[in-house]
C-alpha atoms as a PDB file:
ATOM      1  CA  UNK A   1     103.701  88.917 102.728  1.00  0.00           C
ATOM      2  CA  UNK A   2     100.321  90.412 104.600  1.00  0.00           C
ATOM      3  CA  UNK A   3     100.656  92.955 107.021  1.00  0.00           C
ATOM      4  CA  UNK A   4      98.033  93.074 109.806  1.00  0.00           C
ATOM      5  CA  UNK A   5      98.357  95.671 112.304  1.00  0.00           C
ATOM      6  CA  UNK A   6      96.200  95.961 115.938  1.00  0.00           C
ATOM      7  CA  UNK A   7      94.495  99.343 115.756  1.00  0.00           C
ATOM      8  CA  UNK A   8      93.729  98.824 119.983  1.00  0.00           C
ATOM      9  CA  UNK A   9      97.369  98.192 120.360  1.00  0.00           C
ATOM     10  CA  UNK A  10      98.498 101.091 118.123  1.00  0.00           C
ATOM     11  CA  UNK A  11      99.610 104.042 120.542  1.00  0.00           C
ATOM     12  CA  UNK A  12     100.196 106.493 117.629  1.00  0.00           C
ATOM     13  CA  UNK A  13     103.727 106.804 117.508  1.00  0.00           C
ATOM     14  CA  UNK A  14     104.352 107.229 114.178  1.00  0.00           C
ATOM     15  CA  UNK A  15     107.558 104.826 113.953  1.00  0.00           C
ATOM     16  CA  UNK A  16     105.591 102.894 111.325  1.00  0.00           C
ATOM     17  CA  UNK A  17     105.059 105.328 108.656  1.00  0.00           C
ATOM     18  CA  UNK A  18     108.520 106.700 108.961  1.00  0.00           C
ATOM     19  CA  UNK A  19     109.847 103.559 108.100  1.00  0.00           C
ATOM     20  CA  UNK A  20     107.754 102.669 105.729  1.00  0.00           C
ATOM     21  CA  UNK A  21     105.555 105.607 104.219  1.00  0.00           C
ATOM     22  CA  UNK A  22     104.005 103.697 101.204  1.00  0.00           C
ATOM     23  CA  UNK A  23     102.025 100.819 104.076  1.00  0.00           C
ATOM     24  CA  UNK A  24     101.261 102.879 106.508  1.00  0.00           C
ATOM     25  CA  UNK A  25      99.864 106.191 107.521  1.00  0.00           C
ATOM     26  CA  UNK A  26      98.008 107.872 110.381  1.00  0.00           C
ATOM     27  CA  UNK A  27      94.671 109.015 111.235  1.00  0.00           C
ATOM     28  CA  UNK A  28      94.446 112.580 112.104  1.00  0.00           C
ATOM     29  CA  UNK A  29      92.123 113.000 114.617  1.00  0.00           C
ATOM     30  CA  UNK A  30      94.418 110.316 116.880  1.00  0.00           C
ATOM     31  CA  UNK A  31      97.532 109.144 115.314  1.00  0.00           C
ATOM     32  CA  UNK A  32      96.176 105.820 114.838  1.00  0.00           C
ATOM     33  CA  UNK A  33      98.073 103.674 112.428  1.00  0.00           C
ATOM     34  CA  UNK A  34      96.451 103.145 108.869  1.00  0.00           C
ATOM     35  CA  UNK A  35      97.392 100.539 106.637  1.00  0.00           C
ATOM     36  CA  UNK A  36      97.594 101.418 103.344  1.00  0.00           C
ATOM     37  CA  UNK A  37      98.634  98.260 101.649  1.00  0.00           C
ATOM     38  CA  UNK A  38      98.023  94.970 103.413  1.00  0.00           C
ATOM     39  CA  UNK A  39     100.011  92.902 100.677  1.00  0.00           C
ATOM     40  CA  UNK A  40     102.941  95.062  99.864  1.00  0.00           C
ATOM     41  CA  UNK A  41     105.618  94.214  96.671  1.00  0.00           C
ATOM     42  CA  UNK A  42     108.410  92.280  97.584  1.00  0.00           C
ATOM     43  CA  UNK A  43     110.890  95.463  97.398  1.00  0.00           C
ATOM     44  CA  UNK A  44     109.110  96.933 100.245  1.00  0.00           C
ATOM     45  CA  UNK A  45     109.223  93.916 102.781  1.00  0.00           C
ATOM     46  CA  UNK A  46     112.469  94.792 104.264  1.00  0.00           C
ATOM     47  CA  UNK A  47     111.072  98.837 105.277  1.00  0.00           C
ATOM     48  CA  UNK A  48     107.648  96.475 106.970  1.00  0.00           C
ATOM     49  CA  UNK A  49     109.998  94.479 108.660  1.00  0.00           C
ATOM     50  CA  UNK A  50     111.704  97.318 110.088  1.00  0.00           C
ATOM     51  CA  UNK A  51     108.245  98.587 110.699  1.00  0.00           C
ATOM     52  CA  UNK A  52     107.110  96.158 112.796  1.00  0.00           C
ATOM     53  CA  UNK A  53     110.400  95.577 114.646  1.00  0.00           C
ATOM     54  CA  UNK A  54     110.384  99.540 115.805  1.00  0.00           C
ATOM     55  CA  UNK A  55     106.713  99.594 116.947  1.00  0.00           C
ATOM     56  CA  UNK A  56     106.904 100.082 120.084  1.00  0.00           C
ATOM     57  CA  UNK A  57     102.970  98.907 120.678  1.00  0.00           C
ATOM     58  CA  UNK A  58     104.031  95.764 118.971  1.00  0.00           C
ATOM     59  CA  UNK A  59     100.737  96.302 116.723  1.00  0.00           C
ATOM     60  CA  UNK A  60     102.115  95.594 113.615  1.00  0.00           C
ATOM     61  CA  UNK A  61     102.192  91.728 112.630  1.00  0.00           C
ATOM     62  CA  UNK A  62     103.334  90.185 109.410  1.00  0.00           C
ATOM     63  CA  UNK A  63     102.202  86.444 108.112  1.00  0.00           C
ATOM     64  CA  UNK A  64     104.999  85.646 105.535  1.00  0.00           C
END
């Protein structure tokens, strides 16, 4: 799995890290998603799928 996420997309809502704290994070000057791991282990895939599927930018993109 590789996460890639759309930083122009990304309107800083924070869904992302609490579904899956140890991938993402956010900048604190703006929120801005920051990927922390861009090729997780295998027992987090199901908390980055969640990820992605509550982003509600839709900046969040995962190539299997």
């Amino acid at each position: 799995m590789k996460v890639v996420i759309d930083e122009e997309k990304c309107v800083a809502a924070g869904q992302c890290v609490a579904a899956a704290a140890d991938v993402f994070d956010q900048r604190e000057e703006d929120g801005v998603v920051v990927l922390l791991n861009e090729n997780p282990p295998t027992e987090l895939a199901d908390d980055v799928r969640n990820a992605a599927a509550v982003c509600p930018a839709l900046a969040i993109h995962i190539k299997e």
